[in-house]
C-alpha atoms as a PDB file:
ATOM      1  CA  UNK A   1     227.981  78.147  32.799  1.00  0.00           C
ATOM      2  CA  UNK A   2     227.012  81.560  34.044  1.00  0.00           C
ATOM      3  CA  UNK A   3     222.944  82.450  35.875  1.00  0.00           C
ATOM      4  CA  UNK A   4     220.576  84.284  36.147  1.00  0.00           C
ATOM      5  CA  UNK A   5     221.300  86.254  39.453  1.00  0.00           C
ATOM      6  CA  UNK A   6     217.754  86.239  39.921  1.00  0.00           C
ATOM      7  CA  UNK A   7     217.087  82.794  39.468  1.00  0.00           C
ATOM      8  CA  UNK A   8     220.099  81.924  42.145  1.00  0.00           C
ATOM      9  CA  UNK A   9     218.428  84.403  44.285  1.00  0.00           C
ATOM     10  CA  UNK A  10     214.807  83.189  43.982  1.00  0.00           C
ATOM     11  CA  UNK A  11     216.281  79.606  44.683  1.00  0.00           C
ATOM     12  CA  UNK A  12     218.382  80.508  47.537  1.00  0.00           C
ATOM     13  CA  UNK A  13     215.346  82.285  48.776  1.00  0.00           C
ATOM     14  CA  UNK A  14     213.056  78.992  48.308  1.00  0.00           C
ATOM     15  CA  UNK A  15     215.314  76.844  50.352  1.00  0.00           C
ATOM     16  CA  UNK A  16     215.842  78.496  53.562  1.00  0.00           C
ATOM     17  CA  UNK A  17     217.560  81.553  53.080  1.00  0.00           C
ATOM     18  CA  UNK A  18     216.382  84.575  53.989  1.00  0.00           C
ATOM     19  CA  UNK A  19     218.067  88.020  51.956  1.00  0.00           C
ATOM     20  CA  UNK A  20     219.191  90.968  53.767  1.00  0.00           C
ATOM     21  CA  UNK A  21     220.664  93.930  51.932  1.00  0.00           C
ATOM     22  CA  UNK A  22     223.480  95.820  52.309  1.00  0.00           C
ATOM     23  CA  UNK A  23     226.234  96.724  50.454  1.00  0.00           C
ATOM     24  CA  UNK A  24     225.822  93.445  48.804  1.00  0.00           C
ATOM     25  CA  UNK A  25     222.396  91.015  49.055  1.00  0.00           C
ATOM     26  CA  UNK A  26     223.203  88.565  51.545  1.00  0.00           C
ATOM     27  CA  UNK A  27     221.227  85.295  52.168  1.00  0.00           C
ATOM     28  CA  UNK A  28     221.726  83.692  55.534  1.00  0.00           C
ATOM     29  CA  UNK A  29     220.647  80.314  55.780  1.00  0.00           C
ATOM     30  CA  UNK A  30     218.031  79.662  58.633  1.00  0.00           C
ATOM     31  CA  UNK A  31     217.459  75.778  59.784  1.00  0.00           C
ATOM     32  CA  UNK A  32     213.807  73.963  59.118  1.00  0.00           C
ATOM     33  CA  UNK A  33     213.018  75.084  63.321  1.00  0.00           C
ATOM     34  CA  UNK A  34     214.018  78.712  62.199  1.00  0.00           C
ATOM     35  CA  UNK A  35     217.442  79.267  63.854  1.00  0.00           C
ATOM     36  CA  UNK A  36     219.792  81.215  61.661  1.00  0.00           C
ATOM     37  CA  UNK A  37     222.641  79.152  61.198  1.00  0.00           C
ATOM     38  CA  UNK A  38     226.374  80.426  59.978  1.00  0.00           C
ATOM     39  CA  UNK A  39     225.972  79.735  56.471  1.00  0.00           C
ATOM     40  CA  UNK A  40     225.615  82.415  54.160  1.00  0.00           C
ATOM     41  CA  UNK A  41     226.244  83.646  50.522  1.00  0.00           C
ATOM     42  CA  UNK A  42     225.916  86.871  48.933  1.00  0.00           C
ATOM     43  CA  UNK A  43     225.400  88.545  45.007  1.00  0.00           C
ATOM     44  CA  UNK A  44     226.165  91.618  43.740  1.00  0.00           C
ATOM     45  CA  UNK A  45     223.593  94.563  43.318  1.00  0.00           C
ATOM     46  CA  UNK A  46     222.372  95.444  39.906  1.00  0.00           C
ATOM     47  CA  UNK A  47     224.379  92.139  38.272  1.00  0.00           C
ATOM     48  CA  UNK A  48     222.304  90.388  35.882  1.00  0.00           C
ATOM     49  CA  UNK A  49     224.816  86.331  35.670  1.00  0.00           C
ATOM     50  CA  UNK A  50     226.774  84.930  38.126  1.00  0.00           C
ATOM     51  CA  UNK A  51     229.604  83.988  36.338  1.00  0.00           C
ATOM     52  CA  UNK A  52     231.506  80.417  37.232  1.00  0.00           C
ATOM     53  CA  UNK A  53     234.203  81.520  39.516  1.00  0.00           C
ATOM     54  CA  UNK A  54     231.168  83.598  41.480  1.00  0.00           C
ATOM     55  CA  UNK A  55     229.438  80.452  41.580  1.00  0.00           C
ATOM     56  CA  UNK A  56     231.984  78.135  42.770  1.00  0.00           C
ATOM     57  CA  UNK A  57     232.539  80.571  45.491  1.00  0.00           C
ATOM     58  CA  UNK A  58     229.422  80.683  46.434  1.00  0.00           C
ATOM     59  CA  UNK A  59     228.723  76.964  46.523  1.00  0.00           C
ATOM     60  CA  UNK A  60     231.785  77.163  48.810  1.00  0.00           C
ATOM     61  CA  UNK A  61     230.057  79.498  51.287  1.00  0.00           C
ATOM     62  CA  UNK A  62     226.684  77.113  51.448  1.00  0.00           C
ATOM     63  CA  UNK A  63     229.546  74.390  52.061  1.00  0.00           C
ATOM     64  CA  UNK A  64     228.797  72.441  49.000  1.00  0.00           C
ATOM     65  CA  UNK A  65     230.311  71.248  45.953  1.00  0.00           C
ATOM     66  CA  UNK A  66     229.934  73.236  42.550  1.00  0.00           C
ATOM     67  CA  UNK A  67     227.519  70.251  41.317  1.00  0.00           C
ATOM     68  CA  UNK A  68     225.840  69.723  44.684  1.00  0.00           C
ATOM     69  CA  UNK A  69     225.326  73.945  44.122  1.00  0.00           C
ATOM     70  CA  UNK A  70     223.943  73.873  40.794  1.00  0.00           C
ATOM     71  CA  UNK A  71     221.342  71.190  41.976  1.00  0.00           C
ATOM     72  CA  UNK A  72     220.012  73.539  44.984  1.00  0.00           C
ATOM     73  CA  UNK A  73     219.311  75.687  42.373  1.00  0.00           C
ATOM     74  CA  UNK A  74     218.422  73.951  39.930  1.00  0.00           C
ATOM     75  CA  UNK A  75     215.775  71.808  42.681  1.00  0.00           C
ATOM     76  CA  UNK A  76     216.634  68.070  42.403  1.00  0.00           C
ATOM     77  CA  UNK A  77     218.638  68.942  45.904  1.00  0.00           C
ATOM     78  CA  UNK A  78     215.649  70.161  47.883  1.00  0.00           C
ATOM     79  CA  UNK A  79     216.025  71.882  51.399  1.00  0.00           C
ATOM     80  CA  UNK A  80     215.485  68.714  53.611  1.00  0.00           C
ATOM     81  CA  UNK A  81     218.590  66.997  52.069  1.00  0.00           C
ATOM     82  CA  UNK A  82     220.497  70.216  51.980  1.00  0.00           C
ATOM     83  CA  UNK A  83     219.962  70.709  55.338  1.00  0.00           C
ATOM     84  CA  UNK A  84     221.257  66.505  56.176  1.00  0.00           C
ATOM     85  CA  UNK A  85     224.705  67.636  54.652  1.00  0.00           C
ATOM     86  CA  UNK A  86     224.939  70.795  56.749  1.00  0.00           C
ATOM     87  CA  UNK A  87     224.347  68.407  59.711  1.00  0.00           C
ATOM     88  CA  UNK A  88     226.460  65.969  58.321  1.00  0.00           C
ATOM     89  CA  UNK A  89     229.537  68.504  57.837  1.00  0.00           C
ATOM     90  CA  UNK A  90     228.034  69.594  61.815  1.00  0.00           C
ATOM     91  CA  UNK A  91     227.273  73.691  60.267  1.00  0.00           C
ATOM     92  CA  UNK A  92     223.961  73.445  62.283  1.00  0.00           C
ATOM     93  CA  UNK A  93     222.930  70.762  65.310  1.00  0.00           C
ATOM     94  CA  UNK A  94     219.694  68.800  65.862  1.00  0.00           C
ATOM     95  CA  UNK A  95     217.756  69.605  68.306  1.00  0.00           C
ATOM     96  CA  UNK A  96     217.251  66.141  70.913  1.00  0.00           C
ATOM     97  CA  UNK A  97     214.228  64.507  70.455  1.00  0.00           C
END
């Protein structure tokens, strides 16, 4: 089911990543201690949806599943539990204690 690129974005923007335009509006992903990690996703300028195959890419970039995606946005996946399975799949390290 197609977005609201604006909702994705405001979403994105809620859990960690910070947007950066360019030719496109990128969203790099920084870690809870502020490092910018590798994982990023982008939208389009001036689109209005997201359609499904834009979507499924994009979950792909934040190296999650389509459904794990749609809950980021949608907020039952909230940024501390995002940021296990990034450390999980080893995208960013933990700092020793």
């Amino acid at each position: 089911m197609p977005r609201k690129q604006s909702e994705v974005e405001k979403s994105l923007s809620s859990k960690g990543f910070r947007h950066k335009e360019g030719d496109h509006n990128y969203f790099n992903y920084y870690s809870t201690i502020g490092k910018k990690t590798a994982v990023f996703t982008k939208t389009s300028h001036g689109a209005r949806e997201i359609d499904d195959h834009l979507l499924g890419r994009m979950a792909k970039q934040c190296k999650l599943s389509r459904a794990d995606f749609d809950r980021l946005i949608d907020c039952p996946l909230d940024r501390e539990s995002y940021e296990k399975k990034l450390i999980a799949q080893r995208m960013i390290e933990v700092l020793p204690s």
